[in-house]
C-alpha atoms as a PDB file:
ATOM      1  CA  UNK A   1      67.163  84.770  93.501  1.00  0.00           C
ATOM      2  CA  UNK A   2      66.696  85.355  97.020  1.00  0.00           C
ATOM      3  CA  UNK A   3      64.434  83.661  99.588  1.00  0.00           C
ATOM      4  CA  UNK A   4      62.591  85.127 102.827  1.00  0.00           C
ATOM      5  CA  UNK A   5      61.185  83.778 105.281  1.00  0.00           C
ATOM      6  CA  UNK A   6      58.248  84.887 107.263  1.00  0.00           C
ATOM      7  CA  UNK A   7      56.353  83.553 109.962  1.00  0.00           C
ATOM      8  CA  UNK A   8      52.460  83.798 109.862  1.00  0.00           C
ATOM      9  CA  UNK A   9      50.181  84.623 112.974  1.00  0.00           C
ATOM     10  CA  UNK A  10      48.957  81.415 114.472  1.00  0.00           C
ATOM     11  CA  UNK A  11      45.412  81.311 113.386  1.00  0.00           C
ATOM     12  CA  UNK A  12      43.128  78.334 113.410  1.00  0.00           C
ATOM     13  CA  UNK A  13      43.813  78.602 109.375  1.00  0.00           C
ATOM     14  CA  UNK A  14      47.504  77.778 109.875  1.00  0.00           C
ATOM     15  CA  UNK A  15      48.355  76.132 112.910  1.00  0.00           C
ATOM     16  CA  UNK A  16      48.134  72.551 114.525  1.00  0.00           C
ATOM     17  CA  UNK A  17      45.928  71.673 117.052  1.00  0.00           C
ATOM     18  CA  UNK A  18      45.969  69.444 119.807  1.00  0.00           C
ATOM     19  CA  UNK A  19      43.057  67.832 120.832  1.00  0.00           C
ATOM     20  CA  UNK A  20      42.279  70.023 123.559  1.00  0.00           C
ATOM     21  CA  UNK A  21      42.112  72.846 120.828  1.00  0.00           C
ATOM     22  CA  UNK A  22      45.537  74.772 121.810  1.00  0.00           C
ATOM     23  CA  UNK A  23      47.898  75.843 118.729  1.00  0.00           C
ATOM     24  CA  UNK A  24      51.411  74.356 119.165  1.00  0.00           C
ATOM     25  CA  UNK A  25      53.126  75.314 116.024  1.00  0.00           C
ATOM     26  CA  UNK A  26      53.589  77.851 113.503  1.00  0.00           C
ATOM     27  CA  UNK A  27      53.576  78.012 109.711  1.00  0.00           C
ATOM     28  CA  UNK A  28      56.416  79.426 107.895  1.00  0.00           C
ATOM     29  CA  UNK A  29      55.836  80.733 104.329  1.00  0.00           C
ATOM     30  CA  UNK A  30      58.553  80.911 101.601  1.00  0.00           C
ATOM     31  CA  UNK A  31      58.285  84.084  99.955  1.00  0.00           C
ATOM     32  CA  UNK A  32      60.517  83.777  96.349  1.00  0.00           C
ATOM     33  CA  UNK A  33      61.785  87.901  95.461  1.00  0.00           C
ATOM     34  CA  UNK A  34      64.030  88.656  92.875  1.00  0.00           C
ATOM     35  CA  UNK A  35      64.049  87.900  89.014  1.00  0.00           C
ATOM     36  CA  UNK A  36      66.135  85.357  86.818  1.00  0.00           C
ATOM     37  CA  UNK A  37      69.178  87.243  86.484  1.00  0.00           C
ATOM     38  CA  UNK A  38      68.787  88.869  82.868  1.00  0.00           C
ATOM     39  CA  UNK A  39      71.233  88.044  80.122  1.00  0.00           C
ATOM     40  CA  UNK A  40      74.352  90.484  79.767  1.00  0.00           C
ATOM     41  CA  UNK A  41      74.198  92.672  76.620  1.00  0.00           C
ATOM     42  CA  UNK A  42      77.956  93.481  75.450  1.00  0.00           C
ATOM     43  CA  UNK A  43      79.200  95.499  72.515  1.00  0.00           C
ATOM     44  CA  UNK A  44      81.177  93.276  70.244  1.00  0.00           C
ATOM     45  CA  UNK A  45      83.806  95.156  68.465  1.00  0.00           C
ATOM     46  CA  UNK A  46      85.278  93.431  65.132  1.00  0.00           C
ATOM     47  CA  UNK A  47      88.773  93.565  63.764  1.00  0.00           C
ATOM     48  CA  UNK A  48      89.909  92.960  60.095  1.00  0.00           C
ATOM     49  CA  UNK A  49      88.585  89.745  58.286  1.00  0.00           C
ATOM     50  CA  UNK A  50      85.832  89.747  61.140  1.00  0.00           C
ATOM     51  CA  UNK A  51      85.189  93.337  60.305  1.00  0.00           C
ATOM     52  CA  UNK A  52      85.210  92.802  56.371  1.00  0.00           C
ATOM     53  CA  UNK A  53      82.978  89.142  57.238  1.00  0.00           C
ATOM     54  CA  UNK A  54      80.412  91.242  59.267  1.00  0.00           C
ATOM     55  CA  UNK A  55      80.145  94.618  57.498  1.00  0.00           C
ATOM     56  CA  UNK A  56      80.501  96.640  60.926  1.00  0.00           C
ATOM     57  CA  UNK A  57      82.948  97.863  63.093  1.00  0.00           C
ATOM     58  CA  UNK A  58      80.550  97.106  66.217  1.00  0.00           C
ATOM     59  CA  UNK A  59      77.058  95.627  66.957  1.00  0.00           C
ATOM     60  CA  UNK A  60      75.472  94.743  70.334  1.00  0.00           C
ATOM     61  CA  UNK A  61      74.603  90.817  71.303  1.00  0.00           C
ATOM     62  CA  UNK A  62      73.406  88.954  74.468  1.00  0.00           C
ATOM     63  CA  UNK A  63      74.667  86.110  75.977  1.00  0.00           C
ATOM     64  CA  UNK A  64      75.931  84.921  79.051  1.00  0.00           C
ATOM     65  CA  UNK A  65      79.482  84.017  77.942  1.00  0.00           C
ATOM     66  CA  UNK A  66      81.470  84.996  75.469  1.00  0.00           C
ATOM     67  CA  UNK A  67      80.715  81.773  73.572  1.00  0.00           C
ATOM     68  CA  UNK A  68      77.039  82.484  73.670  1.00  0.00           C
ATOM     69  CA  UNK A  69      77.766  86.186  72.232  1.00  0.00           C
ATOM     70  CA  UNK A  70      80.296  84.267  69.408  1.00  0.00           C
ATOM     71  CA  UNK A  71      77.170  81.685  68.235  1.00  0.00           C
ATOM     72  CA  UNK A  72      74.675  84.682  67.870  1.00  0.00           C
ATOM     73  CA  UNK A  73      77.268  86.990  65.837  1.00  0.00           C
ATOM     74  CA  UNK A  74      77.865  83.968  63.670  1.00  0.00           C
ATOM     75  CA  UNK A  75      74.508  83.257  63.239  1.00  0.00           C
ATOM     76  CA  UNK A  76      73.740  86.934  62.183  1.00  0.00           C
ATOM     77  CA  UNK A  77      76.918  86.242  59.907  1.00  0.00           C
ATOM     78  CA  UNK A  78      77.429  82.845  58.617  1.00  0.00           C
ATOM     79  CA  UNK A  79      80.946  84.347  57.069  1.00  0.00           C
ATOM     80  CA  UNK A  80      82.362  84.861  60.516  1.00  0.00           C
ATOM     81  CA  UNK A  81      82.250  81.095  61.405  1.00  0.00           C
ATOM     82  CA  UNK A  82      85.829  80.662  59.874  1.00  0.00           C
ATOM     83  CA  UNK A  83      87.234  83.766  61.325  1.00  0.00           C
ATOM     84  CA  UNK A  84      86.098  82.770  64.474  1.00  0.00           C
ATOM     85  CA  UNK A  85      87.593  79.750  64.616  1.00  0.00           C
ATOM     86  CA  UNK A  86      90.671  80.982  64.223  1.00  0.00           C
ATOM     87  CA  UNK A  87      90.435  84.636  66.566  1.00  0.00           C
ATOM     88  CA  UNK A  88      91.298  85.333  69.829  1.00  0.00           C
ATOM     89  CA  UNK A  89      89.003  87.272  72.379  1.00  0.00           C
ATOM     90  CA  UNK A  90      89.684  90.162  74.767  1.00  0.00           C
ATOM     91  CA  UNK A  91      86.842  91.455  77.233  1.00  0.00           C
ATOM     92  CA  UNK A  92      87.226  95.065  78.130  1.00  0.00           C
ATOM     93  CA  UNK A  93      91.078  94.404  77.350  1.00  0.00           C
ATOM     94  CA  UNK A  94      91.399  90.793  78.856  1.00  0.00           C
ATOM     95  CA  UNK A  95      92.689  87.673  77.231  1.00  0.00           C
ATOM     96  CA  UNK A  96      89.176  85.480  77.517  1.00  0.00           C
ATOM     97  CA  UNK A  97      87.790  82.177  76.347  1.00  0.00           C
ATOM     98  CA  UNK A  98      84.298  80.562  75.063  1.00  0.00           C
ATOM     99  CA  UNK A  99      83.563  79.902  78.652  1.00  0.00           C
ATOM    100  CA  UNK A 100      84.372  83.362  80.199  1.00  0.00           C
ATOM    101  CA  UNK A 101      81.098  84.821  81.664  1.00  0.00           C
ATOM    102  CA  UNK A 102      80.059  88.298  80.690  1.00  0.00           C
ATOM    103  CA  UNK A 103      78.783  90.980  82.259  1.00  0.00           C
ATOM    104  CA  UNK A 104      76.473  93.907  80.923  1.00  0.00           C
ATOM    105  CA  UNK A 105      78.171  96.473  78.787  1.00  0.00           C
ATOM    106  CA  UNK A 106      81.502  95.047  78.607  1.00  0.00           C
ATOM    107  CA  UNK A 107      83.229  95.305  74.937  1.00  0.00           C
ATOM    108  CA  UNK A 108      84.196  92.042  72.994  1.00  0.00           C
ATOM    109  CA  UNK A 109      86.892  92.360  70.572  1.00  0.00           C
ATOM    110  CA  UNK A 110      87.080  89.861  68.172  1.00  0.00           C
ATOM    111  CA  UNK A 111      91.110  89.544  67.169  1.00  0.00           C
ATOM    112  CA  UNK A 112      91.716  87.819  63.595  1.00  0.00           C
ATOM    113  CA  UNK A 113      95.337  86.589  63.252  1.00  0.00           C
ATOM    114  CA  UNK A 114      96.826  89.419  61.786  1.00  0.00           C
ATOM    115  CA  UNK A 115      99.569  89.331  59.079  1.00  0.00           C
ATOM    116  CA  UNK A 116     102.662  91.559  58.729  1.00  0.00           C
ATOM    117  CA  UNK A 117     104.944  93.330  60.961  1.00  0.00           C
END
């Protein structure tokens, strides 16, 4: 959000008077522009048991951190809670955490330990 300033015209309205009538001050008026910033929409891109726990290789969520995006997969899938728990997280090919902020139309990938060699 941003804030502006702008001074209004001294009018009899908006200013302050002295008692002999003569305006000796101005009024400012906060003007409020901008929107709440929006919440990030990412593509969320599942691996192995978090593939085979959500039946889809990919699905869209919102939230603003990767945690946030986590709770609303798992509450669309109750059967990823477990995988979850034990996955680690890369946005748009970085190592991230519940608290990493997201930004709009990066790619989660949900990593399940994987076995084998």
């Amino acid at each position: 959000m941003s804030t502006a300033a702008e001074t209004a015209p001294e009018t009899a309205e908006n200013a302050t008077e002295t008692g002999r009538g003569t305006a000796i001050g101005t009024v400012v008026k906060q003007t409020v522009t901008g929107t709440a910033a929006e919440t990030p929409t990412v593509t969320v891109r599942y691996w192995a048991a978090a593939r085979a726990a959500t039946g889809a290789e990919t699905e869209a969520h919102a939230g603003p951190t990767l945690g946030g995006v986590l709770d609303a997969a798992v509450a669309a899938h109750p059967a990823l809670a477990s995988v979850v728990a034990s996955s680690t997280f890369l946005i748009d090919g970085h190592a991230a955490d519940r608290s990493t902020l997201l930004e709009d139309g990066s790619t989660v990938e949900v990593l399940p330990p994987f076995a084998g060699g």
